[in-house]
Protein backbone atom coordinates (compact mmCIF):
# COMPACT_ATOMS: atom_id res chain seq x y z
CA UNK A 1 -67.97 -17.76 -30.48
CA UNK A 2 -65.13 -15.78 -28.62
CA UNK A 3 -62.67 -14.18 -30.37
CA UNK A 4 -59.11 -14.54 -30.01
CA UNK A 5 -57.41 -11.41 -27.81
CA UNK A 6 -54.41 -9.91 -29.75
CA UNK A 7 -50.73 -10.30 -27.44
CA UNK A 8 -50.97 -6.34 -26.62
CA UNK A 9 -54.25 -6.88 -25.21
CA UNK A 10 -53.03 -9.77 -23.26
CA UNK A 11 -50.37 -7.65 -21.72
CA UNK A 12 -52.03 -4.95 -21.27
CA UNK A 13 -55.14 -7.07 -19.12
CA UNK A 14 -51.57 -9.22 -17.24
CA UNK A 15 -50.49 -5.47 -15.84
CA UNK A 16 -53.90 -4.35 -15.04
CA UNK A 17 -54.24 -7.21 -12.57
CA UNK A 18 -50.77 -6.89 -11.15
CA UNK A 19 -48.52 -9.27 -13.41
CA UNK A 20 -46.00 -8.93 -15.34
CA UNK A 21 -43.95 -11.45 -17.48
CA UNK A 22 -40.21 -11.73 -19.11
CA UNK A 23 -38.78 -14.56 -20.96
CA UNK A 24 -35.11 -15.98 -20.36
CA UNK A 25 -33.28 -16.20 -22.92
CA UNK A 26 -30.47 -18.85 -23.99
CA UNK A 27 -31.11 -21.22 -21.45
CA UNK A 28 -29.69 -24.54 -21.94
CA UNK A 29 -31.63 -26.82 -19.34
CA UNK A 30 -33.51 -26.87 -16.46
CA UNK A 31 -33.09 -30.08 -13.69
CA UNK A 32 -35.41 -30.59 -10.84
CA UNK A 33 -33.88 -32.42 -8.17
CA UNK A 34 -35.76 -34.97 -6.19
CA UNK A 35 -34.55 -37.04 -3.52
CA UNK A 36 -34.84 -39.97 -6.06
CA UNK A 37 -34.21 -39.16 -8.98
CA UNK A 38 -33.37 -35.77 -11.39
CA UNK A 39 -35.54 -34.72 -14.22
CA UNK A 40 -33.72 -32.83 -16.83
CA UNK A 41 -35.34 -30.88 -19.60
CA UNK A 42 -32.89 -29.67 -22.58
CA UNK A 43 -33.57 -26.54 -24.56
CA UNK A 44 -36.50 -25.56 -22.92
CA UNK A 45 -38.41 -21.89 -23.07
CA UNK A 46 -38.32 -20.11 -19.72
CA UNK A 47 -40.52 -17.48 -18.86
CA UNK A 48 -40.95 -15.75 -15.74
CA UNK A 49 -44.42 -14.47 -14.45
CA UNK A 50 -43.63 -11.93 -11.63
CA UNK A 51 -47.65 -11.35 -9.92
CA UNK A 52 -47.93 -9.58 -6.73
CA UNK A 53 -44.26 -9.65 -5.75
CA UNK A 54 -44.52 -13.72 -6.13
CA UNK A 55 -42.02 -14.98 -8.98
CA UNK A 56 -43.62 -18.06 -11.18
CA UNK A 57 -41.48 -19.64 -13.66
CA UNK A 58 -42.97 -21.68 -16.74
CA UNK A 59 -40.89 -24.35 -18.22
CA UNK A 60 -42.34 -25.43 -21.67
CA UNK A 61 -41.20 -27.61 -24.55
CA UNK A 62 -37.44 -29.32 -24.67
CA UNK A 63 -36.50 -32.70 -24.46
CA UNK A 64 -36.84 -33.93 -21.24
CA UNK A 65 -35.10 -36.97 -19.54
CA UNK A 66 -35.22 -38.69 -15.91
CA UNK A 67 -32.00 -40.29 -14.30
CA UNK A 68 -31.47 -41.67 -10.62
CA UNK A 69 -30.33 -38.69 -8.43
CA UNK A 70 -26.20 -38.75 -7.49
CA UNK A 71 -25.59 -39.53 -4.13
CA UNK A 72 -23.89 -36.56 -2.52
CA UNK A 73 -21.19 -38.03 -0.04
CA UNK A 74 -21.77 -35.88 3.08
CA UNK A 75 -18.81 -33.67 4.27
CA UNK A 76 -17.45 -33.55 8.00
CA UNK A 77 -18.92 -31.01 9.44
CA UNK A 78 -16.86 -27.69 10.55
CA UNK A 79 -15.89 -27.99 14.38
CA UNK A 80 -15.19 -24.51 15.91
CA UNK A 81 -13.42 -24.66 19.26
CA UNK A 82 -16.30 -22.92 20.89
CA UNK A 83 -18.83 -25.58 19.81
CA UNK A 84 -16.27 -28.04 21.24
CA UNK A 85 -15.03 -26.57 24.74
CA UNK A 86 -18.87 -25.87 25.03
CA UNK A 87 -19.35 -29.57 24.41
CA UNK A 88 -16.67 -30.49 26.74
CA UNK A 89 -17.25 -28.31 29.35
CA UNK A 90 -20.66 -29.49 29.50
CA UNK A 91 -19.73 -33.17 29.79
CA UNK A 92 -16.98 -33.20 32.25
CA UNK A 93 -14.98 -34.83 28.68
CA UNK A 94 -11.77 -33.85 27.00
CA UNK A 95 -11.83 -31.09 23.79
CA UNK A 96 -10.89 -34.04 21.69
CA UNK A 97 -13.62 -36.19 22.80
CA UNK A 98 -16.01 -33.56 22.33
CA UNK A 99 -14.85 -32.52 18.77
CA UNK A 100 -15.86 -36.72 18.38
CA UNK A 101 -18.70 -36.77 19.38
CA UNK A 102 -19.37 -33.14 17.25
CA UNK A 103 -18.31 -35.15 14.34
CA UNK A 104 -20.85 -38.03 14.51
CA UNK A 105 -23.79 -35.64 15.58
CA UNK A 106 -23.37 -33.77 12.66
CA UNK A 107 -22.31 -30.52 14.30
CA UNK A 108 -25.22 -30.88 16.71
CA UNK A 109 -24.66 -29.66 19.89
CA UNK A 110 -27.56 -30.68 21.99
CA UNK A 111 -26.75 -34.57 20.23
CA UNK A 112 -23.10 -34.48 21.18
CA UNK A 113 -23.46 -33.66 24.22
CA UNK A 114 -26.33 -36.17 24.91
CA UNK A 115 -24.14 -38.86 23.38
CA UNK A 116 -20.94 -38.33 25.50
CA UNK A 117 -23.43 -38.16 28.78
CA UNK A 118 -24.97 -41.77 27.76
């Protein structure tokens, strides 16, 4: 029959072997974000279990809930003038062409410059 090790001794053996472990306090919920969907845990405890400079955090109890990820609408991309007289110069094409083609690639350069050359 093992007996059960008192929380001092637990701590104790955690540093001994390199770990060491602090709750959070107050925290309100946690989310994890998938490409699908979001699952949301409310009132949860929190620790976090710091072991050989590697930071592991423990979620337990709370309410937890799924809904369908948000669609983030994706920005324009920033355009710096470099990126497009780089562009143009490249292509033989005008600035404003360039910052175009910029725009639909997604800021990438190689792909903008590919596309105005096709």
């Amino acid at each position: 029959m093992q007996r059960r090790m008192n929380p001092r001794d637990a701590k104790r053996m955690m540093q001994r072997m390199g770990m060491n472990m602090e709750g959070v306090e107050d925290v309100q919920e946690v989310i994890i974000r998938t490409p699908s969907k979001e699952i949301v845990i409310e009132a949860p405890e929190v620790a976090i279990v710091n072991m050989q400079g590697q930071k592991i955090f423990q979620v337990a109890g709370g309410k937890v809930s799924e809904r369908a990820a948000e669609r983030r609408t994706a920005s324009a991309p920033v355009i710096s003038e470099e990126d497009a007289q780089l562009v143009a110069g490249q292509t033989g094409k005008s600035i404003e062409e360039a910052r175009n083609a910029l725009i639909e690639s997604e800021g990438d350069l190689a792909k903008a410059i590919l596309l105005l050359q096709s």
